[in-house]
Protein backbone atom coordinates (compact mmCIF):
# COMPACT_ATOMS: atom_id res chain seq x y z
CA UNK A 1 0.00 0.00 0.00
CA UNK A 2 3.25 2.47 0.64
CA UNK A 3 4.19 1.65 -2.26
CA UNK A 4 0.87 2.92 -4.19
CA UNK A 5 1.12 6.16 -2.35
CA UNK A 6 4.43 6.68 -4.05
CA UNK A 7 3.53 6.04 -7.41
CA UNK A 8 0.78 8.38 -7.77
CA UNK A 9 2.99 10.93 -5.81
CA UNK A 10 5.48 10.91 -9.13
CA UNK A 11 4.67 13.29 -11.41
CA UNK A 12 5.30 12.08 -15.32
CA UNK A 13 5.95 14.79 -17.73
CA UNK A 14 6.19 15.02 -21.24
CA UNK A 15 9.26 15.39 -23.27
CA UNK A 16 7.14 18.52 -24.38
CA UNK A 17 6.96 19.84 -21.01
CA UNK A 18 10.21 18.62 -20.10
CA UNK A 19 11.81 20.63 -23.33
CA UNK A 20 9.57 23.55 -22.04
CA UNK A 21 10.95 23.33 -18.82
CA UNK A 22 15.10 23.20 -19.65
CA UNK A 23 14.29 26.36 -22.03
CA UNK A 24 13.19 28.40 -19.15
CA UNK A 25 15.81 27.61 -16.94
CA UNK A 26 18.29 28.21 -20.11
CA UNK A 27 16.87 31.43 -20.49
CA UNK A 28 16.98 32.12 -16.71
CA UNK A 29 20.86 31.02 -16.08
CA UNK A 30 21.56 33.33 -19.35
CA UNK A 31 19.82 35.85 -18.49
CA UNK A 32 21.95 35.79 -15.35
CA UNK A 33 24.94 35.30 -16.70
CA UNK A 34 24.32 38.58 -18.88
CA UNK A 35 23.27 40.49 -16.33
CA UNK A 36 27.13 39.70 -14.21
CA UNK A 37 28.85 40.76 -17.47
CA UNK A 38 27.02 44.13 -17.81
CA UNK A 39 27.56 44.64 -14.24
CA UNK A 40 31.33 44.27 -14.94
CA UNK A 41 31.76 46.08 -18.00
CA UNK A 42 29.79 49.04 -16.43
CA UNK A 43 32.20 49.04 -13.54
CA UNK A 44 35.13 49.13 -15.71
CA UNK A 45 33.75 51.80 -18.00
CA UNK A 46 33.15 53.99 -14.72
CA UNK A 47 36.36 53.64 -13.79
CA UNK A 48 37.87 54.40 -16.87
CA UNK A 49 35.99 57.59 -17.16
CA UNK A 50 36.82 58.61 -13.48
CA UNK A 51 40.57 57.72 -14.33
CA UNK A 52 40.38 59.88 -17.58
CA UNK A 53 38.31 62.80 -16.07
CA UNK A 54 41.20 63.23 -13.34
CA UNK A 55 43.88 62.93 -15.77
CA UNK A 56 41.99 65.43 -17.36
CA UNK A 57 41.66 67.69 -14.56
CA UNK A 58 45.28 67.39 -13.10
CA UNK A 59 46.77 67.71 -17.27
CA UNK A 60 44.32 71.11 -17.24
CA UNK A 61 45.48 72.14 -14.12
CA UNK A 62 48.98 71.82 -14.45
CA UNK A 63 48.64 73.39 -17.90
CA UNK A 64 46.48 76.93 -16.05
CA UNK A 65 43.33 76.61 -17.69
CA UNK A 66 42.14 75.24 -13.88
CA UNK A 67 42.96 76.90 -10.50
């Protein structure tokens, strides 16, 4: 009888729902994965442009055009 309980407890899916299934969580872990190299590459960028607006500054300042 324990053993009756279990099999109706399985769920059975369809390779159709199964193939459903894997796409979302493809889409999901991309989707991810995108999101962690935008983070990154906006990072750098900022950092970049801080780094080029001081050299900017200090190049300007040394040159008078900044007090």
């Amino acid at each position: 009888m324990n053993d009756e309980r279990k099999d109706r407890r399985k769920i059975r899916l369809t390779e159709d729902e199964l193939d459903y299934i894997i796409k979302g969580v493809k889409k999901q872990a991309l989707d991810e994965i995108y999101a962690e190299i935008g983070k990154g590459l906006v990072k750098r960028l900022l950092w970049l442009f801080g780094a080029g607006g001081t050299g900017l500054m200090a190049y300007l300042s040394y040159k008078g055009y900044v007090r």
